[in-house]
PDB file of N, CA and C in Angstrom:
ATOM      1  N   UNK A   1      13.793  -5.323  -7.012  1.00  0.00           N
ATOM      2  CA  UNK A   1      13.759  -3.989  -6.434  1.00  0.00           C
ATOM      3  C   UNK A   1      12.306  -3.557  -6.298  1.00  0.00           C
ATOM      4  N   UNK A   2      11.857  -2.861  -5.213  1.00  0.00           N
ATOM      5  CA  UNK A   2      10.683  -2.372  -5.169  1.00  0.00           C
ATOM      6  C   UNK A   2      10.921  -0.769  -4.666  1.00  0.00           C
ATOM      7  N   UNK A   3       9.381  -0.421  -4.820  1.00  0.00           N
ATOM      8  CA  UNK A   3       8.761   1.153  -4.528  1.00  0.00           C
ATOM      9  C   UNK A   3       7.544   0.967  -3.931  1.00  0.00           C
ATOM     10  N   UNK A   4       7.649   2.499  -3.187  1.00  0.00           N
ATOM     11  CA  UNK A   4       6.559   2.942  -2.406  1.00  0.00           C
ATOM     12  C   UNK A   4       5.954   4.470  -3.149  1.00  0.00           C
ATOM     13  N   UNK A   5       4.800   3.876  -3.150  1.00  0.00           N
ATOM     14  CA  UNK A   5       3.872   5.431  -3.943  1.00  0.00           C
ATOM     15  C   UNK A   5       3.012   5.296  -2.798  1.00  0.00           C
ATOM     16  N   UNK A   6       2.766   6.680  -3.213  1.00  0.00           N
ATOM     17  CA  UNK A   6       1.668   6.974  -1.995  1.00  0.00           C
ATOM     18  C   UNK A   6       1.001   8.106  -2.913  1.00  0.00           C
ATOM     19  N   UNK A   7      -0.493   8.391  -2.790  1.00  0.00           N
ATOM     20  CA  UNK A   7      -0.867   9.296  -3.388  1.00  0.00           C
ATOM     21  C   UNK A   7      -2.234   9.899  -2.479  1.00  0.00           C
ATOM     22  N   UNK A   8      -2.411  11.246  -2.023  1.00  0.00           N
ATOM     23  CA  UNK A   8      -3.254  11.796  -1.250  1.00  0.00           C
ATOM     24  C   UNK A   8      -3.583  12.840  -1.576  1.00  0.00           C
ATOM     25  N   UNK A   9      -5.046  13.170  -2.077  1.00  0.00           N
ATOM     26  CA  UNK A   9      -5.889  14.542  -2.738  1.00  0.00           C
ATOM     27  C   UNK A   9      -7.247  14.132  -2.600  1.00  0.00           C
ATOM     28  N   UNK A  10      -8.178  14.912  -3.259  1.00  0.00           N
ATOM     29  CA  UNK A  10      -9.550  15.108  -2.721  1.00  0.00           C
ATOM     30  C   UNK A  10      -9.750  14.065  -3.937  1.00  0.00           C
ATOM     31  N   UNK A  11     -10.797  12.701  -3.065  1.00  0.00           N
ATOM     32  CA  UNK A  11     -11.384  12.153  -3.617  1.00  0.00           C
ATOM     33  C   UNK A  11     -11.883  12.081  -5.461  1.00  0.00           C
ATOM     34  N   UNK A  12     -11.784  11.487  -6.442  1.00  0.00           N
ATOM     35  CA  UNK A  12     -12.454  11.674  -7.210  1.00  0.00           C
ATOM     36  C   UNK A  12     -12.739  10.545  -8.286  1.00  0.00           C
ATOM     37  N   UNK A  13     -13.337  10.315  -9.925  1.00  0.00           N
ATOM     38  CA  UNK A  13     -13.542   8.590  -9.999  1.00  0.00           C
ATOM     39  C   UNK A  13     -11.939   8.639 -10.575  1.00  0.00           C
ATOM     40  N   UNK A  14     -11.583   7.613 -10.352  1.00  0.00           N
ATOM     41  CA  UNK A  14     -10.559   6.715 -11.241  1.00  0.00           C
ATOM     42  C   UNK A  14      -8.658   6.719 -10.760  1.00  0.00           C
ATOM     43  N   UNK A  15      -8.680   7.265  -9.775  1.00  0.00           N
ATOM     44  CA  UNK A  15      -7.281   7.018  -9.303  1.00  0.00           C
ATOM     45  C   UNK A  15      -6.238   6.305  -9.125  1.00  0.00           C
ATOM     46  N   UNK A  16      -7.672   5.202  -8.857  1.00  0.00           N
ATOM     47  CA  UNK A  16      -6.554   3.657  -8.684  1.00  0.00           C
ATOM     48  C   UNK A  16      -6.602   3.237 -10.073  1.00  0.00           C
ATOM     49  N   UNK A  17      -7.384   3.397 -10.872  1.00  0.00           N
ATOM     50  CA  UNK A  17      -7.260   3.045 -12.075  1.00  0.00           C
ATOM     51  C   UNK A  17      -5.932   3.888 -13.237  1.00  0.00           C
ATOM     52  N   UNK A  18      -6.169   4.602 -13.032  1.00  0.00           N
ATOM     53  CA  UNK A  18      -4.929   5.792 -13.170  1.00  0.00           C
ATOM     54  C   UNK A  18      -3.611   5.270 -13.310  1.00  0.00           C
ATOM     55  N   UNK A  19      -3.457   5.149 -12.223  1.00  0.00           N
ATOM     56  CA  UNK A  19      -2.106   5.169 -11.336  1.00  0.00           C
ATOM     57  C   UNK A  19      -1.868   3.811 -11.925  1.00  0.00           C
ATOM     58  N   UNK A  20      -2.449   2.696 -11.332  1.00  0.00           N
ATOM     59  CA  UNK A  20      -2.254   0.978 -12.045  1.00  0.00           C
ATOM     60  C   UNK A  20      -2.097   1.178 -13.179  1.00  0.00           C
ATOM     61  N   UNK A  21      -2.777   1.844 -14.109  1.00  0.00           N
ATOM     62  CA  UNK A  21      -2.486   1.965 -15.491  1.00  0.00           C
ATOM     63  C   UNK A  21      -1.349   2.441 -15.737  1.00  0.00           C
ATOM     64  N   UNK A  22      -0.609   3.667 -15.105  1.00  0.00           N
ATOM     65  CA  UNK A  22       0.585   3.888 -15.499  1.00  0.00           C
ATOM     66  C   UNK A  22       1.597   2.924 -15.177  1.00  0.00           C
ATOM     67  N   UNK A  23       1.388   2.357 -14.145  1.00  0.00           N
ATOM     68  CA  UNK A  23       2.311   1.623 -14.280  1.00  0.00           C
ATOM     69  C   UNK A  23       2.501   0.456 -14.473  1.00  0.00           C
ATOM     70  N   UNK A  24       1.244  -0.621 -15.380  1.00  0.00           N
ATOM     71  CA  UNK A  24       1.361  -1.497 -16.109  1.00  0.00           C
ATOM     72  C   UNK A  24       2.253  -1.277 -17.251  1.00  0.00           C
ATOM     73  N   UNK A  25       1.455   0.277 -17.721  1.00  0.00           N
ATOM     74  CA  UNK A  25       2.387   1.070 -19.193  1.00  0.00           C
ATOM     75  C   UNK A  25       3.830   0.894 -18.909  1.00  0.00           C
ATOM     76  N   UNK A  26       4.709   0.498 -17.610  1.00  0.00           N
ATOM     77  CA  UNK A  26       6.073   0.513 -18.074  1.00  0.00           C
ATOM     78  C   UNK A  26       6.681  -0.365 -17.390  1.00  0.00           C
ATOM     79  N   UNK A  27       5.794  -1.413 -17.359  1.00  0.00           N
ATOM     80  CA  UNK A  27       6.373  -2.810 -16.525  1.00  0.00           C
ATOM     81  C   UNK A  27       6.375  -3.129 -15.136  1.00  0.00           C
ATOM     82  N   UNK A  28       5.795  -2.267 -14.194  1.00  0.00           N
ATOM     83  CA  UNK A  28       5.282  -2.082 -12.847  1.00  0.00           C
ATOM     84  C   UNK A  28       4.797  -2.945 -12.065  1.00  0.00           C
ATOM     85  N   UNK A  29       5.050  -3.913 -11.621  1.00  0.00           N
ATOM     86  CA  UNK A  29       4.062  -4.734 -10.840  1.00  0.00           C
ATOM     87  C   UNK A  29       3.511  -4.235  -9.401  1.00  0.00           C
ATOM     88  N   UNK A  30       2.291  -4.161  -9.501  1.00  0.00           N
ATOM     89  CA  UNK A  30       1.695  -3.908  -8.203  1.00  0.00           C
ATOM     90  C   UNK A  30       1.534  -4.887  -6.844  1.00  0.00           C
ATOM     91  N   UNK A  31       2.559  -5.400  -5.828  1.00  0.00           N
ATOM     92  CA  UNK A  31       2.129  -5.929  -4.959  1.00  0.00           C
ATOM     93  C   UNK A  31       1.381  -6.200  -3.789  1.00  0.00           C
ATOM     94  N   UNK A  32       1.021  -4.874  -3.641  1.00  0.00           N
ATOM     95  CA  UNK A  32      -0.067  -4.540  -2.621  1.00  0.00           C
ATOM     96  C   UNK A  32       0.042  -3.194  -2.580  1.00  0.00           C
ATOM     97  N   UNK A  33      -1.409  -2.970  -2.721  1.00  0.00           N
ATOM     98  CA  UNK A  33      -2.237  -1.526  -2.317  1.00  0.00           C
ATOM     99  C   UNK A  33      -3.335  -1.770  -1.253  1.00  0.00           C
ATOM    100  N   UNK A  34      -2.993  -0.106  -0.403  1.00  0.00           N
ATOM    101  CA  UNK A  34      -4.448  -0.496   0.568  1.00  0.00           C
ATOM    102  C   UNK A  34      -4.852   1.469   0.155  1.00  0.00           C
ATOM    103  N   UNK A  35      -5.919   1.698   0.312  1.00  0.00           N
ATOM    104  CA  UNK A  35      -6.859   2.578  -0.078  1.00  0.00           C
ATOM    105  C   UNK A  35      -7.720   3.053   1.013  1.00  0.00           C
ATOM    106  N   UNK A  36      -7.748   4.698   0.939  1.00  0.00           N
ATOM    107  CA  UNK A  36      -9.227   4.927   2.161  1.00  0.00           C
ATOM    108  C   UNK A  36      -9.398   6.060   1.733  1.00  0.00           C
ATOM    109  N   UNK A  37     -11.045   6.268   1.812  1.00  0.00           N
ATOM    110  CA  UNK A  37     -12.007   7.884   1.827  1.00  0.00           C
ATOM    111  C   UNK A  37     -12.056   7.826   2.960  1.00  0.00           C
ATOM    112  N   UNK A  38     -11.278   9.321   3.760  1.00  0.00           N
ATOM    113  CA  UNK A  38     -11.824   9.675   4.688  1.00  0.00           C
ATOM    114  C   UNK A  38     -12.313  11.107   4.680  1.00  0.00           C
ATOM    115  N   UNK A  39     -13.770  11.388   4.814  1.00  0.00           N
ATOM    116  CA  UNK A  39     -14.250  12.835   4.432  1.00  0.00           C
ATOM    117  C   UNK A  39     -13.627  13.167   3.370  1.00  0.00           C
ATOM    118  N   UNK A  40     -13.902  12.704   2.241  1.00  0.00           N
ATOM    119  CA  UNK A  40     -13.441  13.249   0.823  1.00  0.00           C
ATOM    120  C   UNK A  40     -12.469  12.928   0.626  1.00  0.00           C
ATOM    121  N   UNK A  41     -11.203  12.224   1.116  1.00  0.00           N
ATOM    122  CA  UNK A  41      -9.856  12.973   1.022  1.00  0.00           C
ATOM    123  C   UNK A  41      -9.271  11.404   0.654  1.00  0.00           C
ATOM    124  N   UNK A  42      -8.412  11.065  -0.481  1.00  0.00           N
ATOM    125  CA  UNK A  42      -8.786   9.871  -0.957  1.00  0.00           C
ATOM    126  C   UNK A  42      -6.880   9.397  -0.778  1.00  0.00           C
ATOM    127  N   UNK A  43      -6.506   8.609   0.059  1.00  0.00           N
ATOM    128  CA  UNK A  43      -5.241   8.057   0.235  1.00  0.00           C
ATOM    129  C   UNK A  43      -4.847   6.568   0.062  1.00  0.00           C
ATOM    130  N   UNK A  44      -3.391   6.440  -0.264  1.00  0.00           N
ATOM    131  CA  UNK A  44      -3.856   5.170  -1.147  1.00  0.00           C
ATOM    132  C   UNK A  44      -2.219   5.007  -0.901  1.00  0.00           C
ATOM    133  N   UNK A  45      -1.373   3.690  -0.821  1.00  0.00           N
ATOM    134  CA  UNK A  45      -0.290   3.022  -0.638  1.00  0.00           C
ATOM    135  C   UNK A  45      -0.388   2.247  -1.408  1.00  0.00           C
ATOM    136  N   UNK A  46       0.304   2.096  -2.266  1.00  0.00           N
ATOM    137  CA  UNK A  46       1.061   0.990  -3.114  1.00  0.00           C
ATOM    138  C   UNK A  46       2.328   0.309  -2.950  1.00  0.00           C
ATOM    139  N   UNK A  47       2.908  -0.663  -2.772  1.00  0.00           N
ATOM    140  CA  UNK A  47       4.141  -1.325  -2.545  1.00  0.00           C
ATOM    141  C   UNK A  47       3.984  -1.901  -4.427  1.00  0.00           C
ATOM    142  N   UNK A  48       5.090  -1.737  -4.714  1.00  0.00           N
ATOM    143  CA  UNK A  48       5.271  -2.044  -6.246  1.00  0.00           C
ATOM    144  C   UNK A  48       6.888  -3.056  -6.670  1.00  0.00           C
ATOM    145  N   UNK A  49       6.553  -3.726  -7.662  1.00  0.00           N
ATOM    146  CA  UNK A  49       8.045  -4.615  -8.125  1.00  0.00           C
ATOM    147  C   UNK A  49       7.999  -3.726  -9.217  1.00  0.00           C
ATOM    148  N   UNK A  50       9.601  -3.062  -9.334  1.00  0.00           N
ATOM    149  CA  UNK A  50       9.862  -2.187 -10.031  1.00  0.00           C
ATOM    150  C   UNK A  50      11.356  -2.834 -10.758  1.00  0.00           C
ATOM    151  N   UNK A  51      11.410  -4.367 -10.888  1.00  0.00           N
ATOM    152  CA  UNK A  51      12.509  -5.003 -11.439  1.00  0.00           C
ATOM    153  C   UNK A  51      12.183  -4.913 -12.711  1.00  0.00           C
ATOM    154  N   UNK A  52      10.675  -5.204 -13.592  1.00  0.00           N
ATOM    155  CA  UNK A  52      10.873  -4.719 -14.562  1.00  0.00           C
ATOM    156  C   UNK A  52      10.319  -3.612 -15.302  1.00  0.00           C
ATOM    157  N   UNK A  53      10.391  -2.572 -14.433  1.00  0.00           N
ATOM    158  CA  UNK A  53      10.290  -1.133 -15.271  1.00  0.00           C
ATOM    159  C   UNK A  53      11.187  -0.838 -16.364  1.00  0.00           C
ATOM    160  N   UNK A  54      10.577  -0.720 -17.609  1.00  0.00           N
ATOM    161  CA  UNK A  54      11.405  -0.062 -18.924  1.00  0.00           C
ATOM    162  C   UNK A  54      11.620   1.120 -19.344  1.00  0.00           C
ATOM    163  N   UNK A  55      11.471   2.070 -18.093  1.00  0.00           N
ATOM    164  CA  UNK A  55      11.883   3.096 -18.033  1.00  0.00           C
ATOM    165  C   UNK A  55      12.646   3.515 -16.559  1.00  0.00           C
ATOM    166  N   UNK A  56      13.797   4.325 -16.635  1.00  0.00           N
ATOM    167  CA  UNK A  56      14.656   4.505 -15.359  1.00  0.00           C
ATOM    168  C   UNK A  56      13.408   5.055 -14.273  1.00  0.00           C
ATOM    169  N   UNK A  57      13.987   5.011 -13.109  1.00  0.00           N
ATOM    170  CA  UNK A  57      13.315   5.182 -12.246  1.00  0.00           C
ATOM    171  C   UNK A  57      12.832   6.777 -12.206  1.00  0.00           C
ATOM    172  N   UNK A  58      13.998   7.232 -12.117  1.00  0.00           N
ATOM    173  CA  UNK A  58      13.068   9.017 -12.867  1.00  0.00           C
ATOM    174  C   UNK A  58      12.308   9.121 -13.320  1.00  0.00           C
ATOM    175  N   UNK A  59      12.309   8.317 -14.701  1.00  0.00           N
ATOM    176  CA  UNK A  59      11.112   8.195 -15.454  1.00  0.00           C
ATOM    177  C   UNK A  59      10.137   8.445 -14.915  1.00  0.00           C
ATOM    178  N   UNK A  60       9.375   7.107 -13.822  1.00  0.00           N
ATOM    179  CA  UNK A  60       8.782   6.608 -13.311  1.00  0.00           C
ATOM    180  C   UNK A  60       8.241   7.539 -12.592  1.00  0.00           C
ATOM    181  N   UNK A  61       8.855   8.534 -11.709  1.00  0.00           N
ATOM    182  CA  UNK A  61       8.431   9.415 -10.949  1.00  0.00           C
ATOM    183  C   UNK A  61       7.891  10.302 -11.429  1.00  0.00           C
ATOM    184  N   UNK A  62       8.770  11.050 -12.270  1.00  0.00           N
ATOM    185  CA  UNK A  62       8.221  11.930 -13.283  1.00  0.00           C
ATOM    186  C   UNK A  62       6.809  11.915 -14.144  1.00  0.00           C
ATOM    187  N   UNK A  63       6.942  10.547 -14.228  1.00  0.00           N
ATOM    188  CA  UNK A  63       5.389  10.399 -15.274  1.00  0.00           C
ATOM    189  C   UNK A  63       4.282  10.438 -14.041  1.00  0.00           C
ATOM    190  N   UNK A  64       4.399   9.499 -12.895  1.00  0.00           N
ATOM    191  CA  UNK A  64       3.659   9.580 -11.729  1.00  0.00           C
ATOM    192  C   UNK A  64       3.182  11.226 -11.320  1.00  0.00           C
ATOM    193  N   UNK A  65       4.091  11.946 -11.091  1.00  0.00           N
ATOM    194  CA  UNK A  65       4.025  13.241 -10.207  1.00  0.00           C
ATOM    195  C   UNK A  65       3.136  13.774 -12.004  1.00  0.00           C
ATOM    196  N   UNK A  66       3.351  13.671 -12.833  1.00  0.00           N
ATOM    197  CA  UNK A  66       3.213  14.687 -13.861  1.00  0.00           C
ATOM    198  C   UNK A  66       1.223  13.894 -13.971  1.00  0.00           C
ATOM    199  N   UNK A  67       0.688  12.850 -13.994  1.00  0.00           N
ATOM    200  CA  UNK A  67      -0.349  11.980 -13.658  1.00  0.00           C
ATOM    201  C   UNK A  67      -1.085  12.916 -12.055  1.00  0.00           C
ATOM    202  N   UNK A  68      -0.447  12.932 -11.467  1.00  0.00           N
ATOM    203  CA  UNK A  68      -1.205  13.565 -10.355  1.00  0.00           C
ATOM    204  C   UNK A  68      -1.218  14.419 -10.249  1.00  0.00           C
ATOM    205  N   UNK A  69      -0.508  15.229 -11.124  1.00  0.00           N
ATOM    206  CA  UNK A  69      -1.386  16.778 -11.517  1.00  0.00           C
ATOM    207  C   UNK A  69      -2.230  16.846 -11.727  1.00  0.00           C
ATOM    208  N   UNK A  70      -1.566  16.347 -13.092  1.00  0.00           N
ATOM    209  CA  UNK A  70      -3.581  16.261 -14.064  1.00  0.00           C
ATOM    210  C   UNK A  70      -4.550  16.026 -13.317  1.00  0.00           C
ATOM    211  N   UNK A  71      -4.623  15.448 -12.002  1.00  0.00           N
ATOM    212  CA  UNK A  71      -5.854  14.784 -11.781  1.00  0.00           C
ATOM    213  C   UNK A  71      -5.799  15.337 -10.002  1.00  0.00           C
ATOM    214  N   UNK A  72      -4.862  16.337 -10.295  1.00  0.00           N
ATOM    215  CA  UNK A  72      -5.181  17.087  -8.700  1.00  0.00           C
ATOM    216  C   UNK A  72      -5.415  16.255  -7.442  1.00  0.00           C
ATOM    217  N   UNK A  73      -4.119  15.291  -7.855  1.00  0.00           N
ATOM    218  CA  UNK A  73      -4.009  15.111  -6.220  1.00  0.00           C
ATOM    219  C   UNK A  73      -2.224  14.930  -6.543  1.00  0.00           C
ATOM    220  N   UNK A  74      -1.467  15.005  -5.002  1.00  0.00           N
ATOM    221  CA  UNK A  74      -0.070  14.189  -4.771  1.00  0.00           C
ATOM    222  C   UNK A  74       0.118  12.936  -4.872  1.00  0.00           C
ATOM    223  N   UNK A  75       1.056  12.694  -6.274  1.00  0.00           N
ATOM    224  CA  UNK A  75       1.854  11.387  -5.823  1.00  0.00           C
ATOM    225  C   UNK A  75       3.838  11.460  -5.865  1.00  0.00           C
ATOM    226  N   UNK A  76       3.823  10.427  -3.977  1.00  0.00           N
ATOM    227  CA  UNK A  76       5.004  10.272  -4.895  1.00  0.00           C
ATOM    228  C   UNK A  76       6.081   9.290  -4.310  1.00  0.00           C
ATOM    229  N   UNK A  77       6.897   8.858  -5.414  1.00  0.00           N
ATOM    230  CA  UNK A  77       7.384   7.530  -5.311  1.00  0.00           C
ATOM    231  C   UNK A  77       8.668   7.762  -4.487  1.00  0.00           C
ATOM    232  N   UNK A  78       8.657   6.901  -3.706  1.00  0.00           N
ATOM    233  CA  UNK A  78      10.061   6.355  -3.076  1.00  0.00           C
ATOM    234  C   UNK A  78      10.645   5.145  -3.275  1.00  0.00           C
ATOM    235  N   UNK A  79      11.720   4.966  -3.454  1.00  0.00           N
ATOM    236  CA  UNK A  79      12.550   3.789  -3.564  1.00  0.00           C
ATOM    237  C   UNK A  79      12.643   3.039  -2.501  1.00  0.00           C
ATOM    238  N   UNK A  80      12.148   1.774  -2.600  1.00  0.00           N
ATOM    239  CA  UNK A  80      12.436   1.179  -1.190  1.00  0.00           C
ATOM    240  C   UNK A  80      13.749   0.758  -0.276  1.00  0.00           C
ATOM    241  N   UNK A  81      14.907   1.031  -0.821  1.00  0.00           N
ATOM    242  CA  UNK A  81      16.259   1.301  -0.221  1.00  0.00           C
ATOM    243  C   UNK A  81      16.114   2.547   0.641  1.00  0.00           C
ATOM    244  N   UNK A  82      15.527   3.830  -0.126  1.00  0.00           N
ATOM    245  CA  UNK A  82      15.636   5.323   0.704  1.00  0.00           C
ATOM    246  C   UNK A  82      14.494   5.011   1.660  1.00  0.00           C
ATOM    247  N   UNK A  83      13.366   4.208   1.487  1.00  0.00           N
ATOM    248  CA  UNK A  83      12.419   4.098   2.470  1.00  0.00           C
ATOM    249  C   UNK A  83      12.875   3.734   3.792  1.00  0.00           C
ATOM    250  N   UNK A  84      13.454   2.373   3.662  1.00  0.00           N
ATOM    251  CA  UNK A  84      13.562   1.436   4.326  1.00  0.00           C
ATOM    252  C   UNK A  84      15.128   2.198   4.906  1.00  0.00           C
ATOM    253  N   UNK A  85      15.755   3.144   4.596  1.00  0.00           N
ATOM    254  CA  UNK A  85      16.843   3.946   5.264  1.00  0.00           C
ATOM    255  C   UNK A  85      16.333   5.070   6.304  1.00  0.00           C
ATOM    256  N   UNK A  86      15.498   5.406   5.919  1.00  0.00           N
ATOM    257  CA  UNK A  86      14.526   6.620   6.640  1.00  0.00           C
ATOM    258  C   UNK A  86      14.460   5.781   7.876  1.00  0.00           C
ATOM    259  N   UNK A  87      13.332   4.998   7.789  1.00  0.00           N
ATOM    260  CA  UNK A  87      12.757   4.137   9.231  1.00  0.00           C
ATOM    261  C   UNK A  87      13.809   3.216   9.878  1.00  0.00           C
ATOM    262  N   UNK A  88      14.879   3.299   9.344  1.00  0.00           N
ATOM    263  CA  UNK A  88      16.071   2.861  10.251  1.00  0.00           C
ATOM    264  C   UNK A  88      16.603   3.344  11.421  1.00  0.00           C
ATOM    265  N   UNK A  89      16.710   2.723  12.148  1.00  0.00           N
ATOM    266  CA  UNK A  89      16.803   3.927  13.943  1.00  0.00           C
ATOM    267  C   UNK A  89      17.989   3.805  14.423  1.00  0.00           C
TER     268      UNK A  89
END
């Protein structure tokens, strides 16, 4: 099973570090991230293996969104079933 995070706020140090960190903390694998500053504004995609997260997927969000407070920017996770239902035509 995988996820899509996305996280977009004003530039600042350590985001990607952040974010990877949380979710090493609960079994997260990161399969690809792509990243960009544009005029300050710091956006970032992650595609993630979320087969072995040891915490429910709520969890997951919850700790994410509650992480990008603290650090004043948006994140937030989608399931790649609801993703991949969205862009269905």
């Amino acid at each position: 099973m995988n996820a899509v995070i996305t996280v977009l706020g004003k530039d600042n140090v350590g985001i990607l570090a952040k974010v990877s960190n949380e979710c090493a903390d609960v079994g997260v694998n990161i399969v690809e991230v792509t990243q960009s500053v544009l005029q300050g504004m710091f956006a970032m995609i992650m595609f993630v293996d979320i087969t072995g997260c040891t915490v429910p997927f709520s969890q997951l969000v919850d700790n994410l969104t509650e992480t990008g407070e603290k650090m004043g920017v948006k994140i937030h996770v989608m399931h790649e079933d609801i993703f991949n239902a969205m862009h269905k035509i």
